[in-house]
N, C-alpha and C. Protein backbone atom coordinates (compact mmCIF):
# COMPACT_ATOMS: atom_id res chain seq x y z
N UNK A 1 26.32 67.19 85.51
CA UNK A 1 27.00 67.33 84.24
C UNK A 1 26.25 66.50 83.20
N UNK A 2 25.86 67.00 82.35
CA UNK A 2 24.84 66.62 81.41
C UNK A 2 25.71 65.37 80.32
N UNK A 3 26.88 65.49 80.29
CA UNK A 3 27.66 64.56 79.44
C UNK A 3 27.84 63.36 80.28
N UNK A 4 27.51 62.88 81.40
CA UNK A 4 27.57 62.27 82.42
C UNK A 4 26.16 61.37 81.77
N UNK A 5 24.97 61.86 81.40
CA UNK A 5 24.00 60.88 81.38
C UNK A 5 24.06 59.81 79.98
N UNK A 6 25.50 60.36 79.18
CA UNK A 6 25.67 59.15 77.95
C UNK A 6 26.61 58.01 78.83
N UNK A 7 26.92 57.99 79.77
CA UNK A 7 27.17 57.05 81.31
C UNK A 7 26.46 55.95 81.74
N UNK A 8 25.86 55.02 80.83
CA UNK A 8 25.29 53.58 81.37
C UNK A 8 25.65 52.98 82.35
N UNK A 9 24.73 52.02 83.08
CA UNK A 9 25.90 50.95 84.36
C UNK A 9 24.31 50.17 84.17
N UNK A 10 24.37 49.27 83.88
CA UNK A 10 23.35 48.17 84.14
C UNK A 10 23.60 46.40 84.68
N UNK A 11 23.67 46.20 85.28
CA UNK A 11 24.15 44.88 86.21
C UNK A 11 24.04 43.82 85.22
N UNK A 12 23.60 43.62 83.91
CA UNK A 12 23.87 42.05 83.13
C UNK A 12 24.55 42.67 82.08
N UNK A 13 25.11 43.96 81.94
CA UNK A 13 25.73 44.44 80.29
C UNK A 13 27.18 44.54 80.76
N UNK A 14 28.21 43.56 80.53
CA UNK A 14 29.92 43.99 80.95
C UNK A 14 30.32 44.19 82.26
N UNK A 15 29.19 43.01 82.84
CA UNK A 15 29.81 42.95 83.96
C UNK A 15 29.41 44.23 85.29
N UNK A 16 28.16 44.86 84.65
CA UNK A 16 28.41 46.43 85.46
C UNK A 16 29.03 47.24 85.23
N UNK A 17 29.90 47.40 83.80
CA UNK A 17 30.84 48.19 84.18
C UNK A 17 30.10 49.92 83.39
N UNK A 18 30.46 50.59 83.40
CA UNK A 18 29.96 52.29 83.17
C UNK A 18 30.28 51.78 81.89
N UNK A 19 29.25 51.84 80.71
CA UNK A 19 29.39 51.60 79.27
C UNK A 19 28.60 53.11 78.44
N UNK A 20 29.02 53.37 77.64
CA UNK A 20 28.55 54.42 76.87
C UNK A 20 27.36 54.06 76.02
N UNK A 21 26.27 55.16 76.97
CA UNK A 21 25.09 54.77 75.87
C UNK A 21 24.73 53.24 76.01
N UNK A 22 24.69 52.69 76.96
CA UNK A 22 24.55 51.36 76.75
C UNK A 22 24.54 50.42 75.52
N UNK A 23 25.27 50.89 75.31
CA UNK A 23 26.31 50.15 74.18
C UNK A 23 27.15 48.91 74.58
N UNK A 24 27.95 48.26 74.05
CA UNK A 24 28.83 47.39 74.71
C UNK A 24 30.52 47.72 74.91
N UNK A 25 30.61 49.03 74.75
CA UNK A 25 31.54 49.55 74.92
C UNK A 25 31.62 50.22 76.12
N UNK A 26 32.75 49.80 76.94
CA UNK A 26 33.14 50.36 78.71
C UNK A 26 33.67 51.54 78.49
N UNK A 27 33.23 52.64 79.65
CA UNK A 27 34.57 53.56 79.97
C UNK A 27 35.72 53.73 79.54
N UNK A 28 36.15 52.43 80.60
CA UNK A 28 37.50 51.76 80.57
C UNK A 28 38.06 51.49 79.01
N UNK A 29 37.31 50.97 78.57
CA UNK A 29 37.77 50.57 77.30
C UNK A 29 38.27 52.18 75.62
N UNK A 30 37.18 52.82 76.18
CA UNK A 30 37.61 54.10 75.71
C UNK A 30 39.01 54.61 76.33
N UNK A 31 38.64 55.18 77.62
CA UNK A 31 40.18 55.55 78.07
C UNK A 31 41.80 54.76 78.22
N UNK A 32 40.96 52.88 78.18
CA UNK A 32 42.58 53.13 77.27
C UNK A 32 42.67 52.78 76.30
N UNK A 33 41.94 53.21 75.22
CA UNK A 33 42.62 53.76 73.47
C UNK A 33 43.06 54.69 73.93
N UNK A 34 42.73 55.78 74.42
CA UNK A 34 43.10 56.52 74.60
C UNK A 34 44.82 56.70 74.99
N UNK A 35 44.52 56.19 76.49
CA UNK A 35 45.66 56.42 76.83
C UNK A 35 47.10 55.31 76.22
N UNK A 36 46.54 54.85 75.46
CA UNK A 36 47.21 54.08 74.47
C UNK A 36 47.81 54.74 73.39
N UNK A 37 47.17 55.81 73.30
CA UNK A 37 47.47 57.09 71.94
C UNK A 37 46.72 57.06 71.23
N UNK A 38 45.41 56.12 70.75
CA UNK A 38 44.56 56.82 69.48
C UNK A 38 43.74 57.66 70.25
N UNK A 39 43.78 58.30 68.81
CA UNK A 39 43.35 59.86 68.58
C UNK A 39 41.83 59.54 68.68
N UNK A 40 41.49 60.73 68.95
CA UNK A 40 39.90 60.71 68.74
C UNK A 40 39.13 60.26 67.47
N UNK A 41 39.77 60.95 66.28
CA UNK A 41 39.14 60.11 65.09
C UNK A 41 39.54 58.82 64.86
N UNK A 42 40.43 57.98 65.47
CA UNK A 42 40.47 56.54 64.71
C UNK A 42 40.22 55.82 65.84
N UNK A 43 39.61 56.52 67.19
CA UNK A 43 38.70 55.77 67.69
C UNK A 43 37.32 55.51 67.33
N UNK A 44 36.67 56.77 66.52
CA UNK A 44 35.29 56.75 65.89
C UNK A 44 35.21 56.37 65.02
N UNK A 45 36.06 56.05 63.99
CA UNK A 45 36.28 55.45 62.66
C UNK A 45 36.49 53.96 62.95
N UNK A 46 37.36 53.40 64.11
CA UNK A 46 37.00 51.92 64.46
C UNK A 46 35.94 51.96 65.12
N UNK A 47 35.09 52.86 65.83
CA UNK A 47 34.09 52.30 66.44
C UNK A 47 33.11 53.10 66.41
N UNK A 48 32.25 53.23 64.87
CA UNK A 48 30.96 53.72 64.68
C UNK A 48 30.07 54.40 64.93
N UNK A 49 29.92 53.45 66.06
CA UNK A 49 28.28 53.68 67.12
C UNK A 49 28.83 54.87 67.99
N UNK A 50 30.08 55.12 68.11
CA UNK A 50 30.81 56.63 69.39
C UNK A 50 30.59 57.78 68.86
N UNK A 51 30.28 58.48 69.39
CA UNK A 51 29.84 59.77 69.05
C UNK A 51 30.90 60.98 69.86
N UNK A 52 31.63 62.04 69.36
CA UNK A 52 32.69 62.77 69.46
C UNK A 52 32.35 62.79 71.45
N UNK A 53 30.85 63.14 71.52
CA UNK A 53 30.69 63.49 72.79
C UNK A 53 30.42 62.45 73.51
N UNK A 54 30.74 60.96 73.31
CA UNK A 54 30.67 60.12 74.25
C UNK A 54 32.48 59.75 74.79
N UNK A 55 32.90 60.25 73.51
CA UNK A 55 34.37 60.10 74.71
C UNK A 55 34.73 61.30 75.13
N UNK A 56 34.14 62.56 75.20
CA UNK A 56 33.93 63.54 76.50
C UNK A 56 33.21 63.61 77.36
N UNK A 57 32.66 62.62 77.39
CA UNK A 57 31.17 61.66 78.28
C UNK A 57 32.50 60.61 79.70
N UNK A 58 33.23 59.79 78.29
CA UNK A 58 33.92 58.67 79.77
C UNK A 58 35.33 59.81 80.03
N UNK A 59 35.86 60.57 79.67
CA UNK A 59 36.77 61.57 80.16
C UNK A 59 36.36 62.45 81.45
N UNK A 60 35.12 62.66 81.53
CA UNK A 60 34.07 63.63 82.35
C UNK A 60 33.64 62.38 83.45
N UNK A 61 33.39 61.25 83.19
CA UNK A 61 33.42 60.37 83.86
C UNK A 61 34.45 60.39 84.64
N UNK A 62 35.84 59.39 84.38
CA UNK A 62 37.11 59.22 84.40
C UNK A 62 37.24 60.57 85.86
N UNK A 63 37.07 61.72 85.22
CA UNK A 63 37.56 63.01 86.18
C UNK A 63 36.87 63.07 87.34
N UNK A 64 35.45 63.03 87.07
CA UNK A 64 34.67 63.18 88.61
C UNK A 64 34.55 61.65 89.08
N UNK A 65 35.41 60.52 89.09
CA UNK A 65 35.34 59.59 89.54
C UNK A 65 37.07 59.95 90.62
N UNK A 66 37.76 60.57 90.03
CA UNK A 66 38.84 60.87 90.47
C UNK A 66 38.93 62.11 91.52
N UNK A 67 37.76 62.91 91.39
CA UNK A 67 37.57 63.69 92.16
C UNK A 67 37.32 63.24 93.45
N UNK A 68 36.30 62.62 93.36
CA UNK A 68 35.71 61.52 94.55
C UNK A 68 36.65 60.43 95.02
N UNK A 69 37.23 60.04 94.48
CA UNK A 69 38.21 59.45 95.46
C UNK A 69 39.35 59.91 95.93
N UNK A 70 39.76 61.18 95.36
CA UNK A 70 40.74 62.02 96.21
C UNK A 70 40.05 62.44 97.02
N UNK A 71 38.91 62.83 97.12
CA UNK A 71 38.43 63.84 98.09
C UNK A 71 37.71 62.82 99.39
N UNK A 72 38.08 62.13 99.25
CA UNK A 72 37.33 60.55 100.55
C UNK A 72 38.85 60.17 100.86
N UNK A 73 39.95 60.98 100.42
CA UNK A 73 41.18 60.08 100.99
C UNK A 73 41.36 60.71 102.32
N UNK A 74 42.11 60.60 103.49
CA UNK A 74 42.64 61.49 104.61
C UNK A 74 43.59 62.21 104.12
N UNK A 75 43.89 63.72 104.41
CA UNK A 75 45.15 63.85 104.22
C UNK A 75 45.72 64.12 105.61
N UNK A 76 47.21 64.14 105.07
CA UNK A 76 48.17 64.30 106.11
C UNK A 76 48.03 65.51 106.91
């Protein structure tokens, strides 16, 4: 998934954590504005440097990270 490669992880930037664009902005930190309720534009309007397709970048993230760990669970 090509929106997958605006997906940073570098071991001295946040700890490791998946940052957009190696930026200093996490995943995590996108999805929860998100799931906090801001909207897509007054996440890009507080934060500049984001580009519409980097928070369909950690959403696309977010999903095939969730894929993979349902799919490594046992089921019943």
């Amino acid at each position: 998934m090509a929106s997958l490669e605006r997906i940073t992880i570098e071991p001295g930037k946040r700890g490791g954590k998946p940052c957009v664009r190696g930026l200093r902005i996490t995943v995590y930190d996108v999805l929860g504005w998100l799931a906090a309720g801001m909207q897509e534009q007054e996440i890009l309007r507080d934060y500049p440097d984001l580009e519409p397709a980097d928070i369909r970048a950690c959403l696309a993230f977010a999903a095939e990270r969730e894929r993979r760990s349902t799919r490594a669970m046992p089921r019943d």
